[in-house]
Each structure stands twice: as structure tokens, then as C-alpha cells.
PDB file of N, CA and C in Angstrom:
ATOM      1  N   UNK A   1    -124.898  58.893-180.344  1.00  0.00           N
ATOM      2  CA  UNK A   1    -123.662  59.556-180.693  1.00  0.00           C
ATOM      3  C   UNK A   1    -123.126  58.952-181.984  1.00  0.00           C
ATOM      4  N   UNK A   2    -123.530  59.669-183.027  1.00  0.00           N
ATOM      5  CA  UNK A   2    -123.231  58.951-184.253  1.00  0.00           C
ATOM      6  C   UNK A   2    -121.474  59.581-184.660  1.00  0.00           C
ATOM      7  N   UNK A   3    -120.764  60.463-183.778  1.00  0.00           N
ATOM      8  CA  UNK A   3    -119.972  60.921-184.113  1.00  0.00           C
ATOM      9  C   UNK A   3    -118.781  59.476-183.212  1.00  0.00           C
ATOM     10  N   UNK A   4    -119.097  58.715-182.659  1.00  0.00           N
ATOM     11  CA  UNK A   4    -118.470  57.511-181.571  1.00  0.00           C
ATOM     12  C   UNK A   4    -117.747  56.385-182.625  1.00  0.00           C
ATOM     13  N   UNK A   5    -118.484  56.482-183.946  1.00  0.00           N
ATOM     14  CA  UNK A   5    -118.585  55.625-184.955  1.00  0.00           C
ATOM     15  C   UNK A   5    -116.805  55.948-185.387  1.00  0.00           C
ATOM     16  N   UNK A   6    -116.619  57.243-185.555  1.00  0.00           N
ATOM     17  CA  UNK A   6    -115.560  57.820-186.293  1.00  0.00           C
ATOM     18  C   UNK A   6    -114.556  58.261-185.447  1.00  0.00           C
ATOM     19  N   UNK A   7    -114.700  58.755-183.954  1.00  0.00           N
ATOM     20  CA  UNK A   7    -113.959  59.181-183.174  1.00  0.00           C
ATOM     21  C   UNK A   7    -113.726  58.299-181.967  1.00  0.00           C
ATOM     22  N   UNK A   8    -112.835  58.912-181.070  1.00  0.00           N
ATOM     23  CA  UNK A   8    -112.621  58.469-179.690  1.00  0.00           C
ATOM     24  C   UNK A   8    -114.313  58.643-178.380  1.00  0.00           C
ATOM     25  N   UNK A   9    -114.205  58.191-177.936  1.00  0.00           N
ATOM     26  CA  UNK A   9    -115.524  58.621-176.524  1.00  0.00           C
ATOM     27  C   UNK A   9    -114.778  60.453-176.533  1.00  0.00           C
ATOM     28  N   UNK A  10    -113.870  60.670-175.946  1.00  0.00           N
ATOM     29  CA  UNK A  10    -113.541  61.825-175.749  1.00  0.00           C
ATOM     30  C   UNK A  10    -113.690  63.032-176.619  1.00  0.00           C
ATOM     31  N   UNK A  11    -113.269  62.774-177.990  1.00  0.00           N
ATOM     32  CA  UNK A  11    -113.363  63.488-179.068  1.00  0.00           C
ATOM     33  C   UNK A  11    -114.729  63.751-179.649  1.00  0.00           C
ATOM     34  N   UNK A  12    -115.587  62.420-179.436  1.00  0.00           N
ATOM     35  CA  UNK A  12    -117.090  62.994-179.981  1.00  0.00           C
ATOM     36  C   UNK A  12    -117.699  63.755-178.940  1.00  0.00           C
ATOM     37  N   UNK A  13    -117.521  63.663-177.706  1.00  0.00           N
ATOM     38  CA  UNK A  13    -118.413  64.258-176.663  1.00  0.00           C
ATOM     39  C   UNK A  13    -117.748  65.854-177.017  1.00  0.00           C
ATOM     40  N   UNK A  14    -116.491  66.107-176.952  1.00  0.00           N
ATOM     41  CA  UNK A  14    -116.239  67.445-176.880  1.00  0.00           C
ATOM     42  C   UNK A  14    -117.197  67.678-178.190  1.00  0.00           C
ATOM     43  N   UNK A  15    -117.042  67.384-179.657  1.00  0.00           N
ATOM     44  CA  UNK A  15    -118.012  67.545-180.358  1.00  0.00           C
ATOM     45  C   UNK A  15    -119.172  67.581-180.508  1.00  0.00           C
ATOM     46  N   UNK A  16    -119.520  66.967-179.773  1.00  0.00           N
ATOM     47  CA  UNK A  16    -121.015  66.878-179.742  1.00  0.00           C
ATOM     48  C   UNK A  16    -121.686  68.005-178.318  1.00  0.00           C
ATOM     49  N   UNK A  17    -120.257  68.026-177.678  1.00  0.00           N
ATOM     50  CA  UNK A  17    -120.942  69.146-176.850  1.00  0.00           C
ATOM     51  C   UNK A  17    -121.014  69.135-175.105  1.00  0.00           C
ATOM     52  N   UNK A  18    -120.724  68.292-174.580  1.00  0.00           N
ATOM     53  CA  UNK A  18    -120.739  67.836-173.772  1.00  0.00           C
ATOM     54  C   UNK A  18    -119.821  66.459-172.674  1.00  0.00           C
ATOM     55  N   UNK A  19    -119.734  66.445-171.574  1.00  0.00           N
ATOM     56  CA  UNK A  19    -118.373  65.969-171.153  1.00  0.00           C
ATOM     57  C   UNK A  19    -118.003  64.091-171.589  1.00  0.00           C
ATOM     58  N   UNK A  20    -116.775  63.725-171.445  1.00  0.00           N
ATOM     59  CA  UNK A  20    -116.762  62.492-171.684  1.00  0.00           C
ATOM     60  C   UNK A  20    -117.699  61.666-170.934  1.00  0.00           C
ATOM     61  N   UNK A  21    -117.801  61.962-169.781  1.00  0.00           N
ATOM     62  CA  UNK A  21    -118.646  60.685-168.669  1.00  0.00           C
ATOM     63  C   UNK A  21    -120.234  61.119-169.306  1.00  0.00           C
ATOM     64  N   UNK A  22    -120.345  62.048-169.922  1.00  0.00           N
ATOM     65  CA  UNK A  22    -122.035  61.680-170.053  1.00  0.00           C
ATOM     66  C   UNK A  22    -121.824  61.519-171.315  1.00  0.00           C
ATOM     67  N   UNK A  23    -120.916  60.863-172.151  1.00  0.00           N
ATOM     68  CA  UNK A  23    -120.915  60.298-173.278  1.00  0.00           C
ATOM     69  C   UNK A  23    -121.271  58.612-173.064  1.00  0.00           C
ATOM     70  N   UNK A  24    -120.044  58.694-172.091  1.00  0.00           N
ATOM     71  CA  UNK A  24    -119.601  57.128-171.861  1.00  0.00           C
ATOM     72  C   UNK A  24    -121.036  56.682-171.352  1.00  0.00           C
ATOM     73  N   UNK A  25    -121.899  57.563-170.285  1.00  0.00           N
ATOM     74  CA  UNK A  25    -123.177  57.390-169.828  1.00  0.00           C
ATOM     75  C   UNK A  25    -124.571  56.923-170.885  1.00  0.00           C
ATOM     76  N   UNK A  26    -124.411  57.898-171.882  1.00  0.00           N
ATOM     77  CA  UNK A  26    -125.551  57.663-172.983  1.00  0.00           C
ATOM     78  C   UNK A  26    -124.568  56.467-173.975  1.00  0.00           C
ATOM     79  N   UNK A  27    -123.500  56.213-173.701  1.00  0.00           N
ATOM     80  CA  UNK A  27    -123.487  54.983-174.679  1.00  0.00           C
ATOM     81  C   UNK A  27    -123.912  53.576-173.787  1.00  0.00           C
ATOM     82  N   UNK A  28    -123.414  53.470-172.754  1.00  0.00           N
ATOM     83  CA  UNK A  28    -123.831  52.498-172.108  1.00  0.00           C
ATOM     84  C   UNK A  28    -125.484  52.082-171.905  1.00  0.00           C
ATOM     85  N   UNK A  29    -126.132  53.272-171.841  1.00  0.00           N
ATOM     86  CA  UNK A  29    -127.519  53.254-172.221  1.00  0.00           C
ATOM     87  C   UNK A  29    -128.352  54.786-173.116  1.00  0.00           C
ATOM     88  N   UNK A  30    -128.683  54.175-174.276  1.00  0.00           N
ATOM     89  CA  UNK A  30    -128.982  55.244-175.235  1.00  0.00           C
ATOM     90  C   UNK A  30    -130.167  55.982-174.948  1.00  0.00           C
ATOM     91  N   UNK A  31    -131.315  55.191-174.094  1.00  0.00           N
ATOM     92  CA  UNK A  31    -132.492  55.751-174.569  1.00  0.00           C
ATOM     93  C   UNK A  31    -132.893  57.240-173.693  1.00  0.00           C
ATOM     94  N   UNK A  32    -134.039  57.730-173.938  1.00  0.00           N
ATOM     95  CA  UNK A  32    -134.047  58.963-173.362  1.00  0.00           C
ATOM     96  C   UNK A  32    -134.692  59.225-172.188  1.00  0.00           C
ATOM     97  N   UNK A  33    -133.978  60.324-171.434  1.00  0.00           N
ATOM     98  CA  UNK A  33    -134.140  60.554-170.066  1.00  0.00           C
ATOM     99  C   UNK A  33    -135.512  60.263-169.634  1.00  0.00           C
ATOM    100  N   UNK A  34    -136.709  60.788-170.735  1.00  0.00           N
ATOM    101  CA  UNK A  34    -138.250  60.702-170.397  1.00  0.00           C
ATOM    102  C   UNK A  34    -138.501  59.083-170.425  1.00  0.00           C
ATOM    103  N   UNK A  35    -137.457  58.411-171.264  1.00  0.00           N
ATOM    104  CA  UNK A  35    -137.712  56.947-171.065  1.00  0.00           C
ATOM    105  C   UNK A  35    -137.691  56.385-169.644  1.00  0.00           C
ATOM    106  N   UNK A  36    -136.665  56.935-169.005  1.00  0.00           N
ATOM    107  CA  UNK A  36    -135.925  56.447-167.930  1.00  0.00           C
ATOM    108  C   UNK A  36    -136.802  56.707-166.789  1.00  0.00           C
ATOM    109  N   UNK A  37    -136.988  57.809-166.942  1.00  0.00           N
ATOM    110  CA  UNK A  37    -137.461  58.508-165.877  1.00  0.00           C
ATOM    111  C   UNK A  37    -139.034  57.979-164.953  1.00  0.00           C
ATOM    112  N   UNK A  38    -140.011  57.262-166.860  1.00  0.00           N
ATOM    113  CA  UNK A  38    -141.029  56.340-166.808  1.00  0.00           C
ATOM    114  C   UNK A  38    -140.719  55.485-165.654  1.00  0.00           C
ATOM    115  N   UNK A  39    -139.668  54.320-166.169  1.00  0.00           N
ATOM    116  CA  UNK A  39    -139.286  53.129-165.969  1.00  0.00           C
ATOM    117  C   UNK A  39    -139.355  53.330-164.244  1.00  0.00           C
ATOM    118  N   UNK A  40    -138.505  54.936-163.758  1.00  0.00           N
ATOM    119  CA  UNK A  40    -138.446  54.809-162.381  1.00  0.00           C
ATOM    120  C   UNK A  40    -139.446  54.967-161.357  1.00  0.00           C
ATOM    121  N   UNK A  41    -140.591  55.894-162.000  1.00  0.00           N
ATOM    122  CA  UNK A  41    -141.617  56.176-161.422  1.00  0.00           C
ATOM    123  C   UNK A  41    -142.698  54.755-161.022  1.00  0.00           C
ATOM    124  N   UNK A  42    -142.759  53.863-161.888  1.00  0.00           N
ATOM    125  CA  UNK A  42    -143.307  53.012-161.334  1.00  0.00           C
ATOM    126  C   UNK A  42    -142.708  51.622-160.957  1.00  0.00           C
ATOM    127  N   UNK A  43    -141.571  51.889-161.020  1.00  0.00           N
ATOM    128  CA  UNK A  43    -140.590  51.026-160.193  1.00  0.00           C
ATOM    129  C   UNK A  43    -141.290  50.354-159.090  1.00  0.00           C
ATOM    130  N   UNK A  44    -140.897  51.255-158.313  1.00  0.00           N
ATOM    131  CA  UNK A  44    -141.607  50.825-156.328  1.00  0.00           C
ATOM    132  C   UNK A  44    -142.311  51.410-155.378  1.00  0.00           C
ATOM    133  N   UNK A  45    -142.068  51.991-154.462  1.00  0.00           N
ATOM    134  CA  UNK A  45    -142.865  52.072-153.616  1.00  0.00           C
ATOM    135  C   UNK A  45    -143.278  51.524-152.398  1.00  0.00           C
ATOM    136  N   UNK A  46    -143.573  52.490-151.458  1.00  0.00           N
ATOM    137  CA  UNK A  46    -144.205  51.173-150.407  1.00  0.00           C
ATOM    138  C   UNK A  46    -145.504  50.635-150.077  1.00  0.00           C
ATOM    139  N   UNK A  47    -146.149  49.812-149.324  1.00  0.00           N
ATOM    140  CA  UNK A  47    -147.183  49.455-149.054  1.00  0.00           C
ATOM    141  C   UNK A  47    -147.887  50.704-148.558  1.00  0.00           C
ATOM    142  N   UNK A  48    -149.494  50.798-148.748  1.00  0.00           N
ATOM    143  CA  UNK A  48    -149.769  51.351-148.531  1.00  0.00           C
ATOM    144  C   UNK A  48    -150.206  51.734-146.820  1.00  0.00           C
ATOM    145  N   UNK A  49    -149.968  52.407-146.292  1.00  0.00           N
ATOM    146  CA  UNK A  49    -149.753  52.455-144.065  1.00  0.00           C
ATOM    147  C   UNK A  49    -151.143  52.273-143.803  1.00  0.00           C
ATOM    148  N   UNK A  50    -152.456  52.781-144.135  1.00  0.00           N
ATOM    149  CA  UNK A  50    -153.337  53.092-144.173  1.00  0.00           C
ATOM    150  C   UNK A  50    -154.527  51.641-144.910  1.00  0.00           C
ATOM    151  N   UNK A  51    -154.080  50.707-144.977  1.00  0.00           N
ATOM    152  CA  UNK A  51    -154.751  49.812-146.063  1.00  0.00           C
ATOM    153  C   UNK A  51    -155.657  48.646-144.838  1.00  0.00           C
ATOM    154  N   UNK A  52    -156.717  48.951-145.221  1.00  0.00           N
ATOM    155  CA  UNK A  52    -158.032  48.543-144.277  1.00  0.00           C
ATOM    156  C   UNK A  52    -158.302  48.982-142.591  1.00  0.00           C
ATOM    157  N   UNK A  53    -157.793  50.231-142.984  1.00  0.00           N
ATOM    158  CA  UNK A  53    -157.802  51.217-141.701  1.00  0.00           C
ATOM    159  C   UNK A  53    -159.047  52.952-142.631  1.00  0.00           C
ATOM    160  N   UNK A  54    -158.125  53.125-143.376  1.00  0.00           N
ATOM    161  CA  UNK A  54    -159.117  54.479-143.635  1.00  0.00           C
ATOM    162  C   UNK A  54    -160.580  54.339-144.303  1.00  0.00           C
ATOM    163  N   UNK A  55    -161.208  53.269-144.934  1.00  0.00           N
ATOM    164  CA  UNK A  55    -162.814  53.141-145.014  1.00  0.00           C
ATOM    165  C   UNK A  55    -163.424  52.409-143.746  1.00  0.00           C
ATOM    166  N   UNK A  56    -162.235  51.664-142.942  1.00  0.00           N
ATOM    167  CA  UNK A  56    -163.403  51.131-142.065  1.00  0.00           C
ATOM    168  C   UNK A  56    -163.109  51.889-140.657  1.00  0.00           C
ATOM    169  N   UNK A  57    -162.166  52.552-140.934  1.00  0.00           N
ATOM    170  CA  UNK A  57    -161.723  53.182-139.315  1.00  0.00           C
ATOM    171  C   UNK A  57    -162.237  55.292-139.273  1.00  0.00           C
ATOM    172  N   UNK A  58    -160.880  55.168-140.480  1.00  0.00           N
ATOM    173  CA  UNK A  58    -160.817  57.078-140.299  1.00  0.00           C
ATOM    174  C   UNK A  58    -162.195  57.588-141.064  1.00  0.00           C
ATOM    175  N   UNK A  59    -162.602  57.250-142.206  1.00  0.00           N
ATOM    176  CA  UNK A  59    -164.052  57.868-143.276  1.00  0.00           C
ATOM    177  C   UNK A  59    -165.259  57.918-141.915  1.00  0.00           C
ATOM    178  N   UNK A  60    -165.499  56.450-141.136  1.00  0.00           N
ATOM    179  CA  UNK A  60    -166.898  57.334-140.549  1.00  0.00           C
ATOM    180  C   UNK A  60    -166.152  58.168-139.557  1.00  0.00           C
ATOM    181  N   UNK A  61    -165.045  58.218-138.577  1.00  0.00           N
ATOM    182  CA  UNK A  61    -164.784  59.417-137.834  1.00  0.00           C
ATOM    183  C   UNK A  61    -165.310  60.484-138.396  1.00  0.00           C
ATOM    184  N   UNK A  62    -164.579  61.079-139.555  1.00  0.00           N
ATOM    185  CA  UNK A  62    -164.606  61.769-140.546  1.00  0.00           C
ATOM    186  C   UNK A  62    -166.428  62.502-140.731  1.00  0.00           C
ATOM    187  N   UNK A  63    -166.958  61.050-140.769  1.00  0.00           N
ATOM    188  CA  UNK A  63    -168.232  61.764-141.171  1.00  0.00           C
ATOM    189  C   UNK A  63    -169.378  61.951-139.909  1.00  0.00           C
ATOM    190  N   UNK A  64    -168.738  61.817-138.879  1.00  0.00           N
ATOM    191  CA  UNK A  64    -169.413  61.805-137.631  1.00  0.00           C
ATOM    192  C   UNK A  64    -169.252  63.329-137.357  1.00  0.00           C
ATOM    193  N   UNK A  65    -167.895  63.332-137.413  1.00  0.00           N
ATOM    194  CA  UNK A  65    -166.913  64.983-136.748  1.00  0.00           C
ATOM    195  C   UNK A  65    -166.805  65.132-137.812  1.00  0.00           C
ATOM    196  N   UNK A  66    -166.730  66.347-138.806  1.00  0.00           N
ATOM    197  CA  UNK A  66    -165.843  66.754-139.689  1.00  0.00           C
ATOM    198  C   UNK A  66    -164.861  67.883-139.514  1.00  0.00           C
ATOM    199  N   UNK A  67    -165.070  67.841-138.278  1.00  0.00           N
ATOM    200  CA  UNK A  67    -163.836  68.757-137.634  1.00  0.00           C
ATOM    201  C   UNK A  67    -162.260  68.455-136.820  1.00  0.00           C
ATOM    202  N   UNK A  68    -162.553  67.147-136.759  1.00  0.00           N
ATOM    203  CA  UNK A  68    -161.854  66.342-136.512  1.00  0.00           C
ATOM    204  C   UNK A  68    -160.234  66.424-137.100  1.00  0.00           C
ATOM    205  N   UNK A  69    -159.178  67.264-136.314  1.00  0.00           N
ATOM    206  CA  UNK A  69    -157.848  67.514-137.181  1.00  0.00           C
ATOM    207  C   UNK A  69    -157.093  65.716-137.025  1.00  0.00           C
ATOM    208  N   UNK A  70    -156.660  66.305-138.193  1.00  0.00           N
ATOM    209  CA  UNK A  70    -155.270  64.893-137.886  1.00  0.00           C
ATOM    210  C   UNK A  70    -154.532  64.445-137.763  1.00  0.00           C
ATOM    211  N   UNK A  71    -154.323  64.832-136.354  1.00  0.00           N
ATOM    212  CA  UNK A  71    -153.660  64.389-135.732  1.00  0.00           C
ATOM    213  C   UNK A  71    -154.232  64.108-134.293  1.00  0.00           C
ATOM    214  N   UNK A  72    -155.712  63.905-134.333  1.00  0.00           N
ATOM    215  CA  UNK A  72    -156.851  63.351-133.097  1.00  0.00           C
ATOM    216  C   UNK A  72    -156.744  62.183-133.957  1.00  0.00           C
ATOM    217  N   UNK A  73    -157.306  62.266-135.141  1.00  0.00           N
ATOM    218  CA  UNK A  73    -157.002  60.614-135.497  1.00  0.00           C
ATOM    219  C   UNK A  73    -156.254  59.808-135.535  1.00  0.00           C
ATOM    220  N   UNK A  74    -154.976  60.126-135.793  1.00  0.00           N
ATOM    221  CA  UNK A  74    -153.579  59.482-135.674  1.00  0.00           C
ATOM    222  C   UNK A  74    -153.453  58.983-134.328  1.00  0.00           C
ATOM    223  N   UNK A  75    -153.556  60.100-133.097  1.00  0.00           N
ATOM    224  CA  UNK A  75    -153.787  59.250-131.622  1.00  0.00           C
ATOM    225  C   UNK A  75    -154.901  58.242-131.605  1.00  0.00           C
ATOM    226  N   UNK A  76    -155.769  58.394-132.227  1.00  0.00           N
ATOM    227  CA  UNK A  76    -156.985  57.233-132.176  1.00  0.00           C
ATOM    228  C   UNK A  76    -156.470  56.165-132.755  1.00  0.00           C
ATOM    229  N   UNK A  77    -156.108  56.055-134.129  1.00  0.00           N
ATOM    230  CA  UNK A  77    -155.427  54.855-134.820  1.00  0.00           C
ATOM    231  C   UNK A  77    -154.546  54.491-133.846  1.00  0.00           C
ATOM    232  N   UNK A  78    -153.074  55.096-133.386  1.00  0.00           N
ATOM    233  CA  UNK A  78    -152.624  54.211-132.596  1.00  0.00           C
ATOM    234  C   UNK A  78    -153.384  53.409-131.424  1.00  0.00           C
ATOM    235  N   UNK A  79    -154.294  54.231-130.739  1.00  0.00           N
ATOM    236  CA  UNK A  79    -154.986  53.505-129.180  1.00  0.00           C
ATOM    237  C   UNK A  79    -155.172  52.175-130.020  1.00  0.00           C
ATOM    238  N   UNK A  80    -155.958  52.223-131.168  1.00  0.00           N
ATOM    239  CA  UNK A  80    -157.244  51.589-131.688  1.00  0.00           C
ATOM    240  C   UNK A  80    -156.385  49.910-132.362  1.00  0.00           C
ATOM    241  N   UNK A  81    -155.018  51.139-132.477  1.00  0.00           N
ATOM    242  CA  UNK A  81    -154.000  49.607-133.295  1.00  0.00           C
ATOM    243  C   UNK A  81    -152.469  49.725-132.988  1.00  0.00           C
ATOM    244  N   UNK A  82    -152.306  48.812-131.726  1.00  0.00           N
ATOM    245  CA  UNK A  82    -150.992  49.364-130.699  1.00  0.00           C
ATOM    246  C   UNK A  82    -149.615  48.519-131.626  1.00  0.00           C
ATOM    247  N   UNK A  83    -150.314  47.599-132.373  1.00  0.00           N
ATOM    248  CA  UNK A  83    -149.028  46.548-133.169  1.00  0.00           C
ATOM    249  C   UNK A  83    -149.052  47.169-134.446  1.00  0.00           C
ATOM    250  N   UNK A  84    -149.502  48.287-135.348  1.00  0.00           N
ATOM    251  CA  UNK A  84    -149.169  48.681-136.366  1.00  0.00           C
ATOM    252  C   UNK A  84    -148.560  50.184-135.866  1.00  0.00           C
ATOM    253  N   UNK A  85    -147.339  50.384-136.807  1.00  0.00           N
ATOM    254  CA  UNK A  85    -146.787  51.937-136.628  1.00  0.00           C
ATOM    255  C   UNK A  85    -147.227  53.035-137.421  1.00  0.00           C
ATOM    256  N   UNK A  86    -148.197  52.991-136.690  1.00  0.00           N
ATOM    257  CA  UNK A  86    -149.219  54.276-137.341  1.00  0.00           C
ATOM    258  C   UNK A  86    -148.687  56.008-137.517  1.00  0.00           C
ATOM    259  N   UNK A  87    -147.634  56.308-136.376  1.00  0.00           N
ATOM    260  CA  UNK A  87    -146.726  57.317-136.412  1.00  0.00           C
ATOM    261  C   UNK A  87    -146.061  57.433-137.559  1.00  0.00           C
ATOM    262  N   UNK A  88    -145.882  56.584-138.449  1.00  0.00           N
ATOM    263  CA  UNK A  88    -145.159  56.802-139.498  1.00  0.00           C
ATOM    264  C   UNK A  88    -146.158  57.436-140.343  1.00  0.00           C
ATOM    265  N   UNK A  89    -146.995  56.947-140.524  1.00  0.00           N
ATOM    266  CA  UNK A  89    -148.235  57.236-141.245  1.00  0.00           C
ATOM    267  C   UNK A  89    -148.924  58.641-141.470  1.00  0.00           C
ATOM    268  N   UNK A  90    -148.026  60.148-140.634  1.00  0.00           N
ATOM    269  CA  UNK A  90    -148.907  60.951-139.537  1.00  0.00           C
ATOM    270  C   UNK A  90    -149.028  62.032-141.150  1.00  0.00           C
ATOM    271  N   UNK A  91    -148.040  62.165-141.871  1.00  0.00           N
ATOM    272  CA  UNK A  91    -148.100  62.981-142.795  1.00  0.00           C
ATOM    273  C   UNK A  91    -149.001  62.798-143.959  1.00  0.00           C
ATOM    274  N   UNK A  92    -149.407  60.820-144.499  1.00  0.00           N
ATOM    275  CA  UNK A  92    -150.115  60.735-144.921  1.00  0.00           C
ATOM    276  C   UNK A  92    -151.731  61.002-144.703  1.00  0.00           C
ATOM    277  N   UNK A  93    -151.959  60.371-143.181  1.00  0.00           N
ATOM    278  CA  UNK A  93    -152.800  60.984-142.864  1.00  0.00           C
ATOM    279  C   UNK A  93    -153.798  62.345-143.054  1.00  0.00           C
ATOM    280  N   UNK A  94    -152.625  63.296-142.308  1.00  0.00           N
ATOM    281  CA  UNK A  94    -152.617  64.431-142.867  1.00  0.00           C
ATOM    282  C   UNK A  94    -153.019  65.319-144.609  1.00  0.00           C
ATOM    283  N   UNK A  95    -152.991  64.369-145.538  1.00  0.00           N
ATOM    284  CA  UNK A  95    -152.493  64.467-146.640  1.00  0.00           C
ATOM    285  C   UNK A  95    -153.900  64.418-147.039  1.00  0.00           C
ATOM    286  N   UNK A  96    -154.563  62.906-146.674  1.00  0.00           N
ATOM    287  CA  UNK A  96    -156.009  62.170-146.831  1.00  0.00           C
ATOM    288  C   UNK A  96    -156.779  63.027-146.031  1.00  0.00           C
ATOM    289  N   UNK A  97    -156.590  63.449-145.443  1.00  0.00           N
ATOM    290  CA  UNK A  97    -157.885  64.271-144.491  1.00  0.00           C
ATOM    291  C   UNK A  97    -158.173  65.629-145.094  1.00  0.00           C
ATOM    292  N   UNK A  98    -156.971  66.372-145.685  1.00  0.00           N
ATOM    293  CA  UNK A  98    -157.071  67.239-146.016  1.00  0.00           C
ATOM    294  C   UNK A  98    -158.155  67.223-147.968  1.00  0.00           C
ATOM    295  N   UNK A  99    -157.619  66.441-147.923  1.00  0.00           N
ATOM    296  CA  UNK A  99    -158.314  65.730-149.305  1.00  0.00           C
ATOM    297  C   UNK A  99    -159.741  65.490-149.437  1.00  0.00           C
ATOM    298  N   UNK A 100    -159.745  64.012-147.892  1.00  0.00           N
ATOM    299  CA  UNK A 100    -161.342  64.029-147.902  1.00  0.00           C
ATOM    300  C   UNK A 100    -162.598  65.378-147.452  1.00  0.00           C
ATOM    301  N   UNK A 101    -161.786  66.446-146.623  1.00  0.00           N
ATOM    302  CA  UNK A 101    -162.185  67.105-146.356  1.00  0.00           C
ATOM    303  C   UNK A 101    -162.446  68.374-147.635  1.00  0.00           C
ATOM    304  N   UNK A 102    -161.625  68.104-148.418  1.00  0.00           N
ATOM    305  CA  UNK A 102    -162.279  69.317-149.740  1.00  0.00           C
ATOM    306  C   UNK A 102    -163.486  68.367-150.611  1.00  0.00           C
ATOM    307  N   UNK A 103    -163.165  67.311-150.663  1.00  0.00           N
ATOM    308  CA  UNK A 103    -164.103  66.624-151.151  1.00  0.00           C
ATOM    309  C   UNK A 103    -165.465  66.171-150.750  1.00  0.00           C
ATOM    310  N   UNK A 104    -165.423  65.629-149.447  1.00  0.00           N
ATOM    311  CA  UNK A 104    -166.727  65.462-148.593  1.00  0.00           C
ATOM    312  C   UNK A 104    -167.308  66.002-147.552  1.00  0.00           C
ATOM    313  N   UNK A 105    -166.313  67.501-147.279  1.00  0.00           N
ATOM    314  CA  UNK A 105    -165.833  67.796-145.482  1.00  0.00           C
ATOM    315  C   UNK A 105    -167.513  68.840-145.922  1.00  0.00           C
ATOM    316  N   UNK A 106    -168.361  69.522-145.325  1.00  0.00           N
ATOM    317  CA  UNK A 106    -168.736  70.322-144.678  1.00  0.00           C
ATOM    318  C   UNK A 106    -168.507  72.365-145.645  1.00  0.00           C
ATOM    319  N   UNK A 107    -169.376  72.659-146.695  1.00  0.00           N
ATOM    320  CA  UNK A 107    -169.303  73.627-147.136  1.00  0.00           C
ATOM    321  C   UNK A 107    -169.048  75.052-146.049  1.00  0.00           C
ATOM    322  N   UNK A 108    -168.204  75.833-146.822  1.00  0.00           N
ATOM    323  CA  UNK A 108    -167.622  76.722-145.438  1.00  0.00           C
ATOM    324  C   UNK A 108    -168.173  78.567-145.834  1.00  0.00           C
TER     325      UNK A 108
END
């Protein structure tokens, strides 16, 4: 906001086009939204639910059955692992199967 130099916060934003608070916003931090937006994407995240369970557990199911929906595996993971919360997991699951299955599943 090079108009901030000469005016009030209030007076350049109406000038420039837009309200005071997203003046006061881009002065407090200038850079641009695609900057920001970077910064957030690889911020965080969580662990991954699935981490030394799907090559040594779900892939040979997978390649035994390839019919196998998932949510037979999800009941198997839990039997198979009663102290991890694999229920949380049910959409990723879901997500990976559908995946490995365009990739390795069985031509249709």
C-alpha cells in the first residue's frame, strides 16, 4: 500500500479499493496470499494411521483377494491390532484401496 505512506489506514484502503481491516491486514503482513498459502500447506499434519501396517499387513491381503472391500480390512486391522485406533483410519483406508486397486487390482 504505497498510498499508507501519504494517507490514513482508512483513506488509502477506500483508495485503493478495499476495506480498512484488510488494509490494516496486508500491512501487518505484506506478502502474497500464494505466499501464505505455501507456508500453510506444509505446515502440519498428522502421523501417518497406516505406517507399518499397509506393506506388511493390508498389500498381501490385497494381493491374495483383490476383491477384498474396505471395510473387511479395517475389521481385520482392528482384530489383528486391538491397541491401535484403526477406526479412525476407515476413510483412509478406503482411499488406499481404492488407489491400490486402479493400480495393481485385477483388469476388469
Amino acid at each position: 500500500m504505497t498510498l499508507r505512506k501519504s494517507h490514513r489506514r482508512i483513506t488509502a484502503s477506500a483508495m485503493a479499493g478495499f476495506s480498512p481491516s484488510t488494509g490494516a491486514r496486508l500491512e501487518a503482513d505484506p506478502r502474497l496470499p500464494s505466499q501464505k498459502k505455501a507456508e500453510r500447506r506444509h505446515g502440519g499434519g498428522k502421523p501417518d494411521p497406516l505406517e507399518g501396517i499397509w506393506d506388511s499387513d493390508v498389500v498381501p491381503m490385497l494381493e491374495a483377494a483383490p476383491a477384498l472391500r474396505p471395510v473387511t480390512i479395517l475389521h481385520e486391522l482392528c482384530r489383528r491390532y486391538p491397541d491401535r485406533d484403526i477406526m479412525a483410519a476407515r476413510r483412509t483406508i478406503e482411499r488406499r484401496v481404492t488407489h491400490w486397486k486402479a493400480l495393481h487390482g485385477p483388469e476388469r
